[in-house]
N, C-alpha and C. Protein backbone atom coordinates (compact mmCIF):
# COMPACT_ATOMS: atom_id res chain seq x y z
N UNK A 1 -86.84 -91.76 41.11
CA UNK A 1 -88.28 -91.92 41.20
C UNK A 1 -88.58 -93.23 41.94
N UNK A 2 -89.39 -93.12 42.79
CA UNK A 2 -89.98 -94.44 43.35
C UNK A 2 -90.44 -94.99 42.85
N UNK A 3 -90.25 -96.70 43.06
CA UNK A 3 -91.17 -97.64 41.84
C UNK A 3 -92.02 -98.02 42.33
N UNK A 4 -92.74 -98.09 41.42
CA UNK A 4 -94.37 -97.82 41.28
C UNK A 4 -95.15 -99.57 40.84
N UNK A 5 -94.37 -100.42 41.95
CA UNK A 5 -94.31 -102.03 41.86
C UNK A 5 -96.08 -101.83 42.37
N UNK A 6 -96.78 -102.90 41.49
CA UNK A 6 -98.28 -102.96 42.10
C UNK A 6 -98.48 -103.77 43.36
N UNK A 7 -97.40 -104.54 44.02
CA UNK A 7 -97.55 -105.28 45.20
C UNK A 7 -96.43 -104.45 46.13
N UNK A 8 -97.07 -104.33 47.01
CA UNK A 8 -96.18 -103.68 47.67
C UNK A 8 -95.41 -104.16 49.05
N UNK A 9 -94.14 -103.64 49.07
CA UNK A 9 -94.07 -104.48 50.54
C UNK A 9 -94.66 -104.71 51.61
N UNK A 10 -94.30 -106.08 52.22
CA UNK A 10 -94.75 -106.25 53.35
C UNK A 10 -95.31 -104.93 54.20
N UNK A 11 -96.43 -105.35 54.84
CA UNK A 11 -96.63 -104.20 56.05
C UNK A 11 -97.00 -102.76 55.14
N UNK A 12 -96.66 -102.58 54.16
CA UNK A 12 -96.94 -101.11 53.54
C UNK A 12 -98.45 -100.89 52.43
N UNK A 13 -98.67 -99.85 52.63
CA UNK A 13 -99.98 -99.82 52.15
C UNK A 13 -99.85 -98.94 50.63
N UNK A 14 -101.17 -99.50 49.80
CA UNK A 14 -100.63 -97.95 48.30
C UNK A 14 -102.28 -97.65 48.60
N UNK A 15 -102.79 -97.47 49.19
CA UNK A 15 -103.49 -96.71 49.54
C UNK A 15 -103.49 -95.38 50.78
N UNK A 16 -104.14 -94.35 50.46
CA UNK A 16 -104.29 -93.00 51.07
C UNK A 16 -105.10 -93.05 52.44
N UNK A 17 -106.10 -94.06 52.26
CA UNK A 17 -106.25 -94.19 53.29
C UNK A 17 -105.95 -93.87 55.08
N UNK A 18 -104.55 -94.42 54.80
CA UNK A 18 -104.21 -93.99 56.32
C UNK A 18 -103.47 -93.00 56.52
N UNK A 19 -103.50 -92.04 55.56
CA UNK A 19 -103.16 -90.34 55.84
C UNK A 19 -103.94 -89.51 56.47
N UNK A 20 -103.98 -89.20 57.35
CA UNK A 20 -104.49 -88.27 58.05
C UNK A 20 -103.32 -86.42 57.57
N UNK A 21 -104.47 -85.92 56.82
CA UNK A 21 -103.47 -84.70 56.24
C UNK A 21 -103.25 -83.71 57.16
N UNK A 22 -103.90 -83.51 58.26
CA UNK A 22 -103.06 -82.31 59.61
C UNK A 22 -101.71 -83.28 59.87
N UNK A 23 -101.48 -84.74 60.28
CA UNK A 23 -100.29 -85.13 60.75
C UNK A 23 -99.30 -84.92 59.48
N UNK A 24 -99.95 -85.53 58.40
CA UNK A 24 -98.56 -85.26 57.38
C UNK A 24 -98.02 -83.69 56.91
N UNK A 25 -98.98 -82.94 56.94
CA UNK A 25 -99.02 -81.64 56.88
C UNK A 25 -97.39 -81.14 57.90
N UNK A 26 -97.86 -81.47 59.27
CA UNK A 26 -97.42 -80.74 60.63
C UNK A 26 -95.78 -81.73 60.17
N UNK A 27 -95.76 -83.00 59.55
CA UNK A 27 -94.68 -83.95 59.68
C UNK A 27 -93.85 -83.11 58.65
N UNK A 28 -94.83 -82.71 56.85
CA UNK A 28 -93.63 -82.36 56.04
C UNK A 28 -93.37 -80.61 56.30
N UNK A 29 -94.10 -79.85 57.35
CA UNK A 29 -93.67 -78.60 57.07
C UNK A 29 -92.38 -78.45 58.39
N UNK A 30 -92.33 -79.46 59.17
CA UNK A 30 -91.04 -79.47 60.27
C UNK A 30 -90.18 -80.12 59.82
N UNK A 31 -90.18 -80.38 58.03
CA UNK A 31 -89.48 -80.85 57.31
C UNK A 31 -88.46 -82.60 57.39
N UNK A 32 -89.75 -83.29 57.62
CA UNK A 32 -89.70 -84.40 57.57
C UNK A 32 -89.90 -84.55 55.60
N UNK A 33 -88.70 -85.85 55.67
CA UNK A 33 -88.41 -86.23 54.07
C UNK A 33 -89.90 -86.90 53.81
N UNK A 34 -89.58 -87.43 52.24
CA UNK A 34 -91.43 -87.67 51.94
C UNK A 34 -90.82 -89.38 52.48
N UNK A 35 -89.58 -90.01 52.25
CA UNK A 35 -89.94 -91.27 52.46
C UNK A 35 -89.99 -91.55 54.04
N UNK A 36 -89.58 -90.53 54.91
CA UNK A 36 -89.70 -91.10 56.22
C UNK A 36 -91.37 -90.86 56.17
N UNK A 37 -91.73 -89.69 55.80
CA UNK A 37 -93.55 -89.90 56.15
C UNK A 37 -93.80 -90.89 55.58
N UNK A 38 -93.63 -91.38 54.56
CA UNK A 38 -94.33 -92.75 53.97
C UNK A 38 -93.90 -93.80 54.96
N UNK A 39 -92.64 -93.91 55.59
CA UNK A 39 -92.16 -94.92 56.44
C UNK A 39 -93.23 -94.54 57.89
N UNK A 40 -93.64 -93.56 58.34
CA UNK A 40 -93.96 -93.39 59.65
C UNK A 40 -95.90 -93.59 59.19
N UNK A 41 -95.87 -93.80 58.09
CA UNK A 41 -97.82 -93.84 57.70
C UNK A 41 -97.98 -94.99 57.22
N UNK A 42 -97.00 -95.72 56.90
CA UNK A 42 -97.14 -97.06 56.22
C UNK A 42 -97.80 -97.14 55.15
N UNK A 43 -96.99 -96.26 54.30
CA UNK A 43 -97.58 -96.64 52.77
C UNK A 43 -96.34 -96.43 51.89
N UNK A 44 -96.37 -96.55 50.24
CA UNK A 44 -95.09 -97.23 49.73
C UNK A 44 -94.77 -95.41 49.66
N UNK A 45 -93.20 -94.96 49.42
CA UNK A 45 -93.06 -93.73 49.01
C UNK A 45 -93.83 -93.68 48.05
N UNK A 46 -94.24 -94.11 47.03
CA UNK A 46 -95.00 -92.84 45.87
C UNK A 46 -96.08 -92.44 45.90
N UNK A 47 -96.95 -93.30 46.90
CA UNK A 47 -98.18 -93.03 47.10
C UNK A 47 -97.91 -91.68 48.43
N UNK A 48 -96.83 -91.34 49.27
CA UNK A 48 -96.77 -90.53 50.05
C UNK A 48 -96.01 -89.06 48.74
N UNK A 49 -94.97 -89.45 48.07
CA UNK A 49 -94.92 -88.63 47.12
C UNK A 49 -96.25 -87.65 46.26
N UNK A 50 -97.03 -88.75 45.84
CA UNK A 50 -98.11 -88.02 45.30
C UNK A 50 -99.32 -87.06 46.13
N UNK A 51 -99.66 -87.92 47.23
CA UNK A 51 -99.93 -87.18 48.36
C UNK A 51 -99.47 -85.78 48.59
N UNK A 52 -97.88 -85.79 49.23
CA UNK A 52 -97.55 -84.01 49.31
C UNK A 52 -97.59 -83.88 48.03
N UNK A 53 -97.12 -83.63 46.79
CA UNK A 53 -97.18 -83.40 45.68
C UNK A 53 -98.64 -82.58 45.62
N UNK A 54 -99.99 -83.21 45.93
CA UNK A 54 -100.63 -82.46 45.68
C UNK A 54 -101.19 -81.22 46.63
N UNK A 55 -100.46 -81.11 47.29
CA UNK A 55 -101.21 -80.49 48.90
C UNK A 55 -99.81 -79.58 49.16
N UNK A 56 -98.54 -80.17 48.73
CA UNK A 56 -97.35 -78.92 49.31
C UNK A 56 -97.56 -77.36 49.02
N UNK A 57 -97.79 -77.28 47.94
CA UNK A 57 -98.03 -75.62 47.62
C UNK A 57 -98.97 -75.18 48.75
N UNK A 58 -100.07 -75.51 48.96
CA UNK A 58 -101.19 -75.09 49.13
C UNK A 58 -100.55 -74.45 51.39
N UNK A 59 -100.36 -76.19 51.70
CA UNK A 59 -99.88 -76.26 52.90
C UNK A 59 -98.49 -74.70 53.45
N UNK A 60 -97.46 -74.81 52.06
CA UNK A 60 -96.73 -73.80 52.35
C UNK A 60 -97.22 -72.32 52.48
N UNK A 61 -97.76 -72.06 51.88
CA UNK A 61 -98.67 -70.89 51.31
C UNK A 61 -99.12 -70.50 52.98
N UNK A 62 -100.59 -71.60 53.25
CA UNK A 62 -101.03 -71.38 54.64
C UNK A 62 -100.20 -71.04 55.78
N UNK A 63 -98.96 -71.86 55.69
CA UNK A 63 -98.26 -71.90 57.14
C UNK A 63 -97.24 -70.38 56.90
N UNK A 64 -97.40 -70.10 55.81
CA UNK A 64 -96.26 -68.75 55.80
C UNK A 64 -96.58 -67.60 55.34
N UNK A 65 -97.28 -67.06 56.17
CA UNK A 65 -97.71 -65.77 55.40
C UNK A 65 -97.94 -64.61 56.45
N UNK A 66 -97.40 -64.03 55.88
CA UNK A 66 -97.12 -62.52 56.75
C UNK A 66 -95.91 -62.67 57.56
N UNK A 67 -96.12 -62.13 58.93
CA UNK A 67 -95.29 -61.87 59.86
C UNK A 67 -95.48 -62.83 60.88
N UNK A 68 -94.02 -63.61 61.23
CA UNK A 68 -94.26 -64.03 62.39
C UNK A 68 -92.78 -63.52 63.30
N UNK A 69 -93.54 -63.14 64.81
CA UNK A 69 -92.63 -63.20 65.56
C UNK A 69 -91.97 -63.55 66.70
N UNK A 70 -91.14 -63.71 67.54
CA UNK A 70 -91.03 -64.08 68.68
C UNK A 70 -89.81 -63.21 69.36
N UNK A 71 -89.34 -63.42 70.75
CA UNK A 71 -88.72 -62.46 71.82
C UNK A 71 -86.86 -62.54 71.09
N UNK A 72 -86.54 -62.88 70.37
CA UNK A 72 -85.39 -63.00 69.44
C UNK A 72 -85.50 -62.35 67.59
N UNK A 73 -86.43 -63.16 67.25
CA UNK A 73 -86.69 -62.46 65.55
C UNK A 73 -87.53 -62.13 65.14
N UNK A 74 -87.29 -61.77 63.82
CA UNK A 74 -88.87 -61.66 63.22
C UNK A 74 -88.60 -62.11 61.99
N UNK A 75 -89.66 -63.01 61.27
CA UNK A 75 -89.67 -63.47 60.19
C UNK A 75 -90.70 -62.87 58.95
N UNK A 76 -90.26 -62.79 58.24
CA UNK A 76 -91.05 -62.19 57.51
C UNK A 76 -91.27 -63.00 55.64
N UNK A 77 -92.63 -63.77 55.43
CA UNK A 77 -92.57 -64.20 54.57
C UNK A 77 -92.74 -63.83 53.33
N UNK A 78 -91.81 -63.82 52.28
CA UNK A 78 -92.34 -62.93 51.15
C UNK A 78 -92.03 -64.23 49.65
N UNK A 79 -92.69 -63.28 48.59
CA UNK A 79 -92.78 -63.85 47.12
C UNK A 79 -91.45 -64.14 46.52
N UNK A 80 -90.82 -65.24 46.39
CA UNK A 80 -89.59 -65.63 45.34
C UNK A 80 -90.17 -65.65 43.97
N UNK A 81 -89.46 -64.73 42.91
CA UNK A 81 -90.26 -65.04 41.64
C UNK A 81 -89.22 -66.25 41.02
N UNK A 82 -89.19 -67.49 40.37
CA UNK A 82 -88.83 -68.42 39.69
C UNK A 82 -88.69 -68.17 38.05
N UNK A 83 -88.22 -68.49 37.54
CA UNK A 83 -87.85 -68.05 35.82
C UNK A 83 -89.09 -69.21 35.43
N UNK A 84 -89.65 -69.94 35.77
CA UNK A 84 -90.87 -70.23 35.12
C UNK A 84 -92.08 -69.40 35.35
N UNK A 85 -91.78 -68.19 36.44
CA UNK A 85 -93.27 -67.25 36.39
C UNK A 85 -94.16 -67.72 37.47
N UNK A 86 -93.65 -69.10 38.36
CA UNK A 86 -94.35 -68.92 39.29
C UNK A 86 -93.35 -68.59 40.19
N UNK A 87 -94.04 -68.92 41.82
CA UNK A 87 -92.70 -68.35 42.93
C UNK A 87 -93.00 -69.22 44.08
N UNK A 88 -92.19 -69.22 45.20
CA UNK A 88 -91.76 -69.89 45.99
C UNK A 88 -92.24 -68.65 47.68
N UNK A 89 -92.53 -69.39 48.20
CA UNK A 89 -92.82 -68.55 49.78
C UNK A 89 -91.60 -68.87 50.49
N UNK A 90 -90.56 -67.49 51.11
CA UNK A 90 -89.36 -67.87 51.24
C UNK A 90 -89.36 -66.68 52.61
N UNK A 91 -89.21 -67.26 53.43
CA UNK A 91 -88.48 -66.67 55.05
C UNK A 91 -87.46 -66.03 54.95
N UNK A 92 -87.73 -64.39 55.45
CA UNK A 92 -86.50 -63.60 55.49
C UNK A 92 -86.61 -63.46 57.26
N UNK A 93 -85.26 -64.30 57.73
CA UNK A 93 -85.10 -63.53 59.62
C UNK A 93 -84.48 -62.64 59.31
N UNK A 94 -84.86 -61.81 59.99
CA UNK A 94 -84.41 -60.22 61.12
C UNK A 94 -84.38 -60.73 62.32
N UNK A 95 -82.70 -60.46 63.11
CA UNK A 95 -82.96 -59.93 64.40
C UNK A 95 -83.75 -59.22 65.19
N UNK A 96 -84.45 -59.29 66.00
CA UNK A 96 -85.83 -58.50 66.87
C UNK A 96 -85.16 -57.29 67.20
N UNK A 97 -84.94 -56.31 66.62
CA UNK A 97 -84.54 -55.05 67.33
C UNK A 97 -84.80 -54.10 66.65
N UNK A 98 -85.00 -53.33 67.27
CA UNK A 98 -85.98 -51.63 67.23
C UNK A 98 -86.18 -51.30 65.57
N UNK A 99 -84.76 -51.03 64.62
CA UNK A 99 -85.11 -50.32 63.25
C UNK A 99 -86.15 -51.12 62.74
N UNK A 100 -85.66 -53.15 63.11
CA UNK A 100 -86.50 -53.48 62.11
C UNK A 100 -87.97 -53.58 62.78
N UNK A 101 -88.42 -53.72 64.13
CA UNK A 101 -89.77 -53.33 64.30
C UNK A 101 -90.37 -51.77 63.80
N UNK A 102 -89.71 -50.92 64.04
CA UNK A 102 -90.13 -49.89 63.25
C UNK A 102 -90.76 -49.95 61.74
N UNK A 103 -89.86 -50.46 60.92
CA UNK A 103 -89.60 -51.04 59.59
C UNK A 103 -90.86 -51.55 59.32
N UNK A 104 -91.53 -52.42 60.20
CA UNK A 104 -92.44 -53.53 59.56
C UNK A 104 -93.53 -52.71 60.42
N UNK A 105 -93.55 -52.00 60.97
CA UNK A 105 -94.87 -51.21 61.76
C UNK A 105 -95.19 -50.37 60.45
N UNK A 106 -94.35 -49.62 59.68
CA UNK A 106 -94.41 -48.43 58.94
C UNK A 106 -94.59 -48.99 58.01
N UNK A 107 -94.33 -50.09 57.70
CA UNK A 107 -95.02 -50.80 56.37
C UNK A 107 -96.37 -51.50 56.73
N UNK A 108 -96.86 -51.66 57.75
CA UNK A 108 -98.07 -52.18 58.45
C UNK A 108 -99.42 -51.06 58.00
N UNK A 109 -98.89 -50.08 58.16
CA UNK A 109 -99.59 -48.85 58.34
C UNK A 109 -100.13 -48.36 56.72
């Protein structure tokens, strides 16, 4: 756990302030760690911890849902159930080729 010192280092901020949530958003879903975003926003890790903490679900959810594809795969995002009853948004690739476009047309339909 990050400590949660009330002075913080040099140069670093414990305020939210200088989060701008599209950059940290775009930083933790290309899977940047939470302390490099705190290092690249200048604020202490826990205040960048609590930050995604409250916004990761929400952010994953948005960026993954349905079908995405391109001239190689296709991704397809679906429900992980978790033994606590909630679940996780988890990327299944397919190779781009014919059964499985069929596959996801006929389930489209």
């Amino acid at each position: 756990m990050a400590n949660r010192n009330p002075i913080p280092p040099a140069g670093l901020s414990t305020s939210t302030a200088l989060l701008k949530e599209p950059a940290v958003r775009a930083g933790y879903l290309s899977g940047m760690t939470v302390p490099r975003l705190a290092l690249a926003f200048g604020v202490v890790e826990y205040v960048m911890q609590d930050y995604v903490a409250e916004r990761r679900w929400g952010w994953s959810v948005a960026e993954h849902r349905g079908i995405q594809e391109d001239g190689r795969r296709t991704v397809v995002f679906t429900r992980a159930s978790r033994e606590t009853g909630g679940y996780d948004i988890r990327p299944i690739s397919v190779p781009r080729i014919s059964i499985h476009v069929r596959a996801l047309e006929a389930r489209a339909s």
